[in-house]
C-alpha atoms as a PDB file:
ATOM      1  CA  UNK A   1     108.729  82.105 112.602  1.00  0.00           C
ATOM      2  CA  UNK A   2     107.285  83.325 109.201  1.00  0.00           C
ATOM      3  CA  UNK A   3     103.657  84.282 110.209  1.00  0.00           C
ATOM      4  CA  UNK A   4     101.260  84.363 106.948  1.00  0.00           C
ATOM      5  CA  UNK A   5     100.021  87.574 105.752  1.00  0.00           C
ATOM      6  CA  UNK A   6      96.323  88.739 105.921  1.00  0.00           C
ATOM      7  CA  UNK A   7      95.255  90.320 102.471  1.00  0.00           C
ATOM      8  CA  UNK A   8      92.771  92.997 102.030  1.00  0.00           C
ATOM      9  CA  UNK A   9      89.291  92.008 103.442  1.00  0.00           C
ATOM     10  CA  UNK A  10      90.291  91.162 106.752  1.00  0.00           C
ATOM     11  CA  UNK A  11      89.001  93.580 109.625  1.00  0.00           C
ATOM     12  CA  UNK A  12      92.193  93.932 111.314  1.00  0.00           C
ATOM     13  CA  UNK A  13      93.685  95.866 108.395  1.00  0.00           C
ATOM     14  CA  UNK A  14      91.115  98.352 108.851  1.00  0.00           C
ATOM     15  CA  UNK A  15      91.092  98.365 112.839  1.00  0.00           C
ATOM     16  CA  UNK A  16      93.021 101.450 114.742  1.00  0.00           C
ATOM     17  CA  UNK A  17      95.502  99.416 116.612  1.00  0.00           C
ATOM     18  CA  UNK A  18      96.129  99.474 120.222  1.00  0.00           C
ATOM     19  CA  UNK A  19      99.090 100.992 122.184  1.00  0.00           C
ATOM     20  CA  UNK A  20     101.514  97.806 123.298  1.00  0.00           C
ATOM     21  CA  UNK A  21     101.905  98.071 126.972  1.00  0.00           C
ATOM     22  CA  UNK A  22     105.672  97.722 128.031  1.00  0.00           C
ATOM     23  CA  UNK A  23     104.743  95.507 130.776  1.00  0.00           C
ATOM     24  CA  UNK A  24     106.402  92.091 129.506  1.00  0.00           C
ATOM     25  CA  UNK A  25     103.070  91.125 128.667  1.00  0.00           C
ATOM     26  CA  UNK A  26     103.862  90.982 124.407  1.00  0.00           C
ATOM     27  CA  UNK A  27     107.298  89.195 124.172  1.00  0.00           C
ATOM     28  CA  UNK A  28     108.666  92.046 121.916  1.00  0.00           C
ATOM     29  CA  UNK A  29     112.085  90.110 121.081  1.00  0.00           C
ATOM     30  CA  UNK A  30     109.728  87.550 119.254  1.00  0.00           C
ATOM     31  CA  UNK A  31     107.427  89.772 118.024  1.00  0.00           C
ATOM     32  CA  UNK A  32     110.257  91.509 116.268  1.00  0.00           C
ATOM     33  CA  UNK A  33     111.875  88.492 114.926  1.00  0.00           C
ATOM     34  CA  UNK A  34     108.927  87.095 113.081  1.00  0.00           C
ATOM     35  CA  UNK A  35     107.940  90.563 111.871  1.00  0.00           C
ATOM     36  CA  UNK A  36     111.480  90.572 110.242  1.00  0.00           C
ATOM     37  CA  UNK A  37     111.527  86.855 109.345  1.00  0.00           C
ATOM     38  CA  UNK A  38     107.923  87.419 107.386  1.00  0.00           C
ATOM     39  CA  UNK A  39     108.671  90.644 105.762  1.00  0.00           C
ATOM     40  CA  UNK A  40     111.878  88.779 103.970  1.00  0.00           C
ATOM     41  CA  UNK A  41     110.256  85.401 102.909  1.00  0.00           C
ATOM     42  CA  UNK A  42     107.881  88.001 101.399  1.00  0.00           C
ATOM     43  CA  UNK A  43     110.602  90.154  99.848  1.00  0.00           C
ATOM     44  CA  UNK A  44     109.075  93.525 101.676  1.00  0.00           C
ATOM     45  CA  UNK A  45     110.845  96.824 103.077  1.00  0.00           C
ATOM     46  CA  UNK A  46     108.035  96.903 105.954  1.00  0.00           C
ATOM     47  CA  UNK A  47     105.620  95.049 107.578  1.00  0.00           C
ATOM     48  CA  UNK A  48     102.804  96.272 110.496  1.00  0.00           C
ATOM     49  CA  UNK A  49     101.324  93.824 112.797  1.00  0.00           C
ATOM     50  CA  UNK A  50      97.963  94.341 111.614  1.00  0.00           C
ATOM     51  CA  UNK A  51      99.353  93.236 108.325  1.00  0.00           C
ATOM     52  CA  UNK A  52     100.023  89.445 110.388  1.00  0.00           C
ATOM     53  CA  UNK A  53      96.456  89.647 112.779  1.00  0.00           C
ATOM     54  CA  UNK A  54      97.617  91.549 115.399  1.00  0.00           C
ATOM     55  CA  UNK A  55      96.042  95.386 116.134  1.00  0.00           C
ATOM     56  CA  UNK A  56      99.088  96.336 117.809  1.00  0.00           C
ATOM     57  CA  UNK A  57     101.092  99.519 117.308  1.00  0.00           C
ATOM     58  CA  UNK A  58     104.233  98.407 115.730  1.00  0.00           C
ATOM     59  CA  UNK A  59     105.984  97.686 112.617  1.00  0.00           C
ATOM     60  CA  UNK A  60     109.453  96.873 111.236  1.00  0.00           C
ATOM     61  CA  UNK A  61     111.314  98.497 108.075  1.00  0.00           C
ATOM     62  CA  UNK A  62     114.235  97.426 106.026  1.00  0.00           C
ATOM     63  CA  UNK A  63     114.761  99.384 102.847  1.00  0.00           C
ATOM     64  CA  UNK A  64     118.632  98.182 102.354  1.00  0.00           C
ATOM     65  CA  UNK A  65     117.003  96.741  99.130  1.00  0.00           C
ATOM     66  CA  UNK A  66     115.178  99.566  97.759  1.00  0.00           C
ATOM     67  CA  UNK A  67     118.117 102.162  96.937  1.00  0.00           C
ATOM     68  CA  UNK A  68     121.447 103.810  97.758  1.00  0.00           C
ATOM     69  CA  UNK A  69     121.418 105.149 101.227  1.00  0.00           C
ATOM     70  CA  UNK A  70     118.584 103.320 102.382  1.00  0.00           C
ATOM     71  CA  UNK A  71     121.055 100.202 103.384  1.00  0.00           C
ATOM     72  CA  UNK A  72     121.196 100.783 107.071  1.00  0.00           C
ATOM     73  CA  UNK A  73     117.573 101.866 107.048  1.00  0.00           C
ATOM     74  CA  UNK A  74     116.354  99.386 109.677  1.00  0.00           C
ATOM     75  CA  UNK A  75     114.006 100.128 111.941  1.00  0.00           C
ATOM     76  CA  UNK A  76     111.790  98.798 114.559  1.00  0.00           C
ATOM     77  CA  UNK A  77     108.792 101.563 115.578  1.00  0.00           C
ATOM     78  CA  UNK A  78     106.701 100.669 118.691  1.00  0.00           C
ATOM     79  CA  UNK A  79     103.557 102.628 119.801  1.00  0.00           C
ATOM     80  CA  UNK A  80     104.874 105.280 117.308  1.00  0.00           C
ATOM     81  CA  UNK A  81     102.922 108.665 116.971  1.00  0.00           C
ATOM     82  CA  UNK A  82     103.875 110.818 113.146  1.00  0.00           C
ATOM     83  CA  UNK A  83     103.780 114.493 114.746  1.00  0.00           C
ATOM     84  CA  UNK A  84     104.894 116.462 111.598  1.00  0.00           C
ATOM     85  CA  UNK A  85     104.279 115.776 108.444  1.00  0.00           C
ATOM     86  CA  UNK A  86     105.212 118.796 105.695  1.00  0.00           C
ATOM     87  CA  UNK A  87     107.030 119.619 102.083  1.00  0.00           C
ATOM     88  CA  UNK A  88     105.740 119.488  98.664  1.00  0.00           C
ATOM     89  CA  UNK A  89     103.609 115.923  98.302  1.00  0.00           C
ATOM     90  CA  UNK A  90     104.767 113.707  95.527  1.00  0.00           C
ATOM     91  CA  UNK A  91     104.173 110.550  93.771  1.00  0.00           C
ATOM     92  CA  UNK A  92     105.540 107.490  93.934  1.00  0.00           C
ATOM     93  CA  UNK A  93     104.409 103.729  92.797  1.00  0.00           C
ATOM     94  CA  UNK A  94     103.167 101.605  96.017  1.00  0.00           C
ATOM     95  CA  UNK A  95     102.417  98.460  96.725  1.00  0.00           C
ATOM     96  CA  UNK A  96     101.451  96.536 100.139  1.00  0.00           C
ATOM     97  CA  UNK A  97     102.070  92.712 100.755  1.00  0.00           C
ATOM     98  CA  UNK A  98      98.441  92.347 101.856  1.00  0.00           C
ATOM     99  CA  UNK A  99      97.060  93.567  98.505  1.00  0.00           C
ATOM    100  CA  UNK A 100      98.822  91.397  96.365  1.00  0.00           C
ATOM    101  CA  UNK A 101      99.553  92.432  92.578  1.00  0.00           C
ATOM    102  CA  UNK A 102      98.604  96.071  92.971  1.00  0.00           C
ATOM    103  CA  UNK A 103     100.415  98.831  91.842  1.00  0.00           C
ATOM    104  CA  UNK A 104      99.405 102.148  92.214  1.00  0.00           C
ATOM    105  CA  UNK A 105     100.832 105.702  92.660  1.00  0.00           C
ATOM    106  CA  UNK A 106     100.474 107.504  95.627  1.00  0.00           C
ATOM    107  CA  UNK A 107     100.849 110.627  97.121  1.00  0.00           C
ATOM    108  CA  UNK A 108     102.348 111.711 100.169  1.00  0.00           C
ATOM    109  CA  UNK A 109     104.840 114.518 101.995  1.00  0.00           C
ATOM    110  CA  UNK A 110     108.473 114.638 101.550  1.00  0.00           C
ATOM    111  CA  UNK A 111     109.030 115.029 105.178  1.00  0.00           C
ATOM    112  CA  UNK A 112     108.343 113.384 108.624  1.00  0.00           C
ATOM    113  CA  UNK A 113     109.197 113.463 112.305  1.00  0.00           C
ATOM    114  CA  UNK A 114     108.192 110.688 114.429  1.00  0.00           C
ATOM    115  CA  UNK A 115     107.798 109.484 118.212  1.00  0.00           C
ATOM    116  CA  UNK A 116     108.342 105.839 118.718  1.00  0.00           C
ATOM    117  CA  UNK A 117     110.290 103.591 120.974  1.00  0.00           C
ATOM    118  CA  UNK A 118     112.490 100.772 119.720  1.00  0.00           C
ATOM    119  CA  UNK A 119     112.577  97.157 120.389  1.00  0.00           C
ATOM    120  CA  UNK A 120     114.873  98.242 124.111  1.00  0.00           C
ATOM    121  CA  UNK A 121     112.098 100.221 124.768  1.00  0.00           C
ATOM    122  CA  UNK A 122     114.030 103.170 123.731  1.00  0.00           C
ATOM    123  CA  UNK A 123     112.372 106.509 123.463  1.00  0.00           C
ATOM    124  CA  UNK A 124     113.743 108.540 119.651  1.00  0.00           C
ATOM    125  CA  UNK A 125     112.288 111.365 117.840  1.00  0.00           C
ATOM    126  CA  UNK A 126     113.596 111.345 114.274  1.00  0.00           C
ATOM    127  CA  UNK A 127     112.865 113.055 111.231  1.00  0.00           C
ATOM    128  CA  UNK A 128     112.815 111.808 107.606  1.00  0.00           C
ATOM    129  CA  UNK A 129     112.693 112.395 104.087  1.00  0.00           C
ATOM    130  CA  UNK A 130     112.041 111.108 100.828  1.00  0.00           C
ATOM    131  CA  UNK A 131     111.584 107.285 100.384  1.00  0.00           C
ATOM    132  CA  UNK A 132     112.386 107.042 104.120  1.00  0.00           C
ATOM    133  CA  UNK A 133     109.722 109.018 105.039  1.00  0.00           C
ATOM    134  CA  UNK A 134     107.326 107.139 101.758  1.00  0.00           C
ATOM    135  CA  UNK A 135     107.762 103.779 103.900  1.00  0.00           C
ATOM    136  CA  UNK A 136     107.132 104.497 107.707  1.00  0.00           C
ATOM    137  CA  UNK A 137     104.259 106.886 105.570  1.00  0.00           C
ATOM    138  CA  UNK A 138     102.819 103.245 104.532  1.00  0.00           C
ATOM    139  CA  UNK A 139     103.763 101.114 107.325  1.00  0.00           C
ATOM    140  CA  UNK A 140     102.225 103.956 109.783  1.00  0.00           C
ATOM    141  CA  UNK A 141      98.698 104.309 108.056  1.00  0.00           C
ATOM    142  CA  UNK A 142      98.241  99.962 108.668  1.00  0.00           C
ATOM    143  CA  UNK A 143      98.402 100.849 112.279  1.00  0.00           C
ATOM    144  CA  UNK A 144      95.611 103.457 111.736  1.00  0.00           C
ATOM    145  CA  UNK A 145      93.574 101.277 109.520  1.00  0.00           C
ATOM    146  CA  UNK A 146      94.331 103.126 106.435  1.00  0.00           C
ATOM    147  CA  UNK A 147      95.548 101.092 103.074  1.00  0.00           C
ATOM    148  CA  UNK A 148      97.431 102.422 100.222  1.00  0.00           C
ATOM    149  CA  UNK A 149      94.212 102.294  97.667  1.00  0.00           C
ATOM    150  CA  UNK A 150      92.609 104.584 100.417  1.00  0.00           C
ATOM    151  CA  UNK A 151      94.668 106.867  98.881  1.00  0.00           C
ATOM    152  CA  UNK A 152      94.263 106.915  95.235  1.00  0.00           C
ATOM    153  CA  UNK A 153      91.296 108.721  93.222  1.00  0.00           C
ATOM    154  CA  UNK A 154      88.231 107.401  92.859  1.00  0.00           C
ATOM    155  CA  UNK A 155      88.557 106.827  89.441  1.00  0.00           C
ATOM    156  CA  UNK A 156      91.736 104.665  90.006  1.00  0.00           C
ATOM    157  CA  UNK A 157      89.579 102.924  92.819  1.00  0.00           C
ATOM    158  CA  UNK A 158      86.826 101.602  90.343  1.00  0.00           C
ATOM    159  CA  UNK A 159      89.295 100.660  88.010  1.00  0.00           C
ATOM    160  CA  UNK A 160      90.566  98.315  90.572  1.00  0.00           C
ATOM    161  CA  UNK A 161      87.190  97.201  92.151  1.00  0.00           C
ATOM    162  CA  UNK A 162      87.178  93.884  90.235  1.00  0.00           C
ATOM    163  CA  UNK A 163      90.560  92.866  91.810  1.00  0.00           C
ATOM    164  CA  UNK A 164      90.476  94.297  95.450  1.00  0.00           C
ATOM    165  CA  UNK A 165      87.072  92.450  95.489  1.00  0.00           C
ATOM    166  CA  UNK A 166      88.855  89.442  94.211  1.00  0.00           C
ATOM    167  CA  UNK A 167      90.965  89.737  96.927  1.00  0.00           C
ATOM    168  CA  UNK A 168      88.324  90.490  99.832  1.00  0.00           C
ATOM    169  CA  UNK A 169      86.702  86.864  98.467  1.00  0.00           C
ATOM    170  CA  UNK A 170      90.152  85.164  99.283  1.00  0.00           C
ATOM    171  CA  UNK A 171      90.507  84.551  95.154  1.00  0.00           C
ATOM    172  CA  UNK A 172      94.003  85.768  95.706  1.00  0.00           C
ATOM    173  CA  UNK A 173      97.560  83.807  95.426  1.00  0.00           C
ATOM    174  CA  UNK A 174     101.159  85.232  96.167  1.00  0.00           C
ATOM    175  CA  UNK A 175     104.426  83.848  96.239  1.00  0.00           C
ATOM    176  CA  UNK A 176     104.513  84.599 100.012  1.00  0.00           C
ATOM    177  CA  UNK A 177     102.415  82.534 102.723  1.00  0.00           C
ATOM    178  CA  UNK A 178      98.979  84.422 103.387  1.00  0.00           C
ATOM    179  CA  UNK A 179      95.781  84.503 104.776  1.00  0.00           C
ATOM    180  CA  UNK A 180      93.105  85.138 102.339  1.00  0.00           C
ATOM    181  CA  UNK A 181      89.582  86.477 103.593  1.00  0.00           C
ATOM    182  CA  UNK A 182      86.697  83.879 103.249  1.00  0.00           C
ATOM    183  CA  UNK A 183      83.997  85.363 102.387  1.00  0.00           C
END
């Protein structure tokens, strides 16, 4: 089921989001599917469940479209915790599906390693680089709260200010189903 997408205003994107308890009681298979079957209709690489409502620690990744040896990068990371982050930061244009329309350049590490389990519940530790790295680097910081724009100067912020606050007033449209704030 495509779920729509809440765009930047909405308190959940800014909420820390809670462990998922592997208890049966969050029907994971589902969950997992419609993450998937959202982030496509909205032609995204990733997609956190904060970014459809839910504060819950997981999100999906599928960067087969985004460049050569990426296409088997797909990925399902459940109550996952970053414990390394290191190498030389660098730049790179990002944008999020709940902040339609905005571009800006961010940067981050080169390198990760990650905790997380996967859809079976399995336990992995993995390490990553480059754009790899870049998009469980986005898709992690939703789970925390943290938005691209949080990390962009200041400068660049009030630049943008007009259209973020567009956004927070639900004036926004996208070629994807979403949930606008309505403030």
């Amino acid at each position: 089921m495509i779920r729509p997408i809440y765009t930047y205003g909405q308190p959940v994107l800014r909420k820390k989001a809670q462990d998922i308890p592997n208890d049966g009681s969050v029907d994971i298979k589902q969950l997992v599917a419609d993450m998937f079957e959202t982030m496509y209709a909205a032609h995204g690489v990733g997609l956190a469940a904060p970014q459809i409502g839910l504060s819950q620690r997981i999100f999906v990744v599928d960067a087969a479209s985004m460049e050569e040896g990426l296409e088997n990068f797909k990925k399902v990371f459940i109550n996952p915790q970053i414990i390394e982050e290191k190498g030389q930061k660098w730049e790179f244009e990002e944008g999020c599906l709940s902040i339609p329309d905005i571009r800006e350049r961010v940067a981050r590490q080169a390198d990760i390693t990650i905790e997380y389990y996967d859809q079976d519940w399995k336990h992995h530790k993995e390490s990553y680089s480059g754009i790899a790295a870049r998009i469980i680097q986005h898709e992690y910081d939703h789970i925390e709260g943290i938005l691209f724009t949080d990390h962009i100067s200041t400068f660049r912020k009030q630049l943008l200010k007009n259209k973020l606050d567009k956004i927070a007033k639900g004036k926004v449209e996208a070629d994807y189903r979403i949930l606008p704030c309505k403030k």
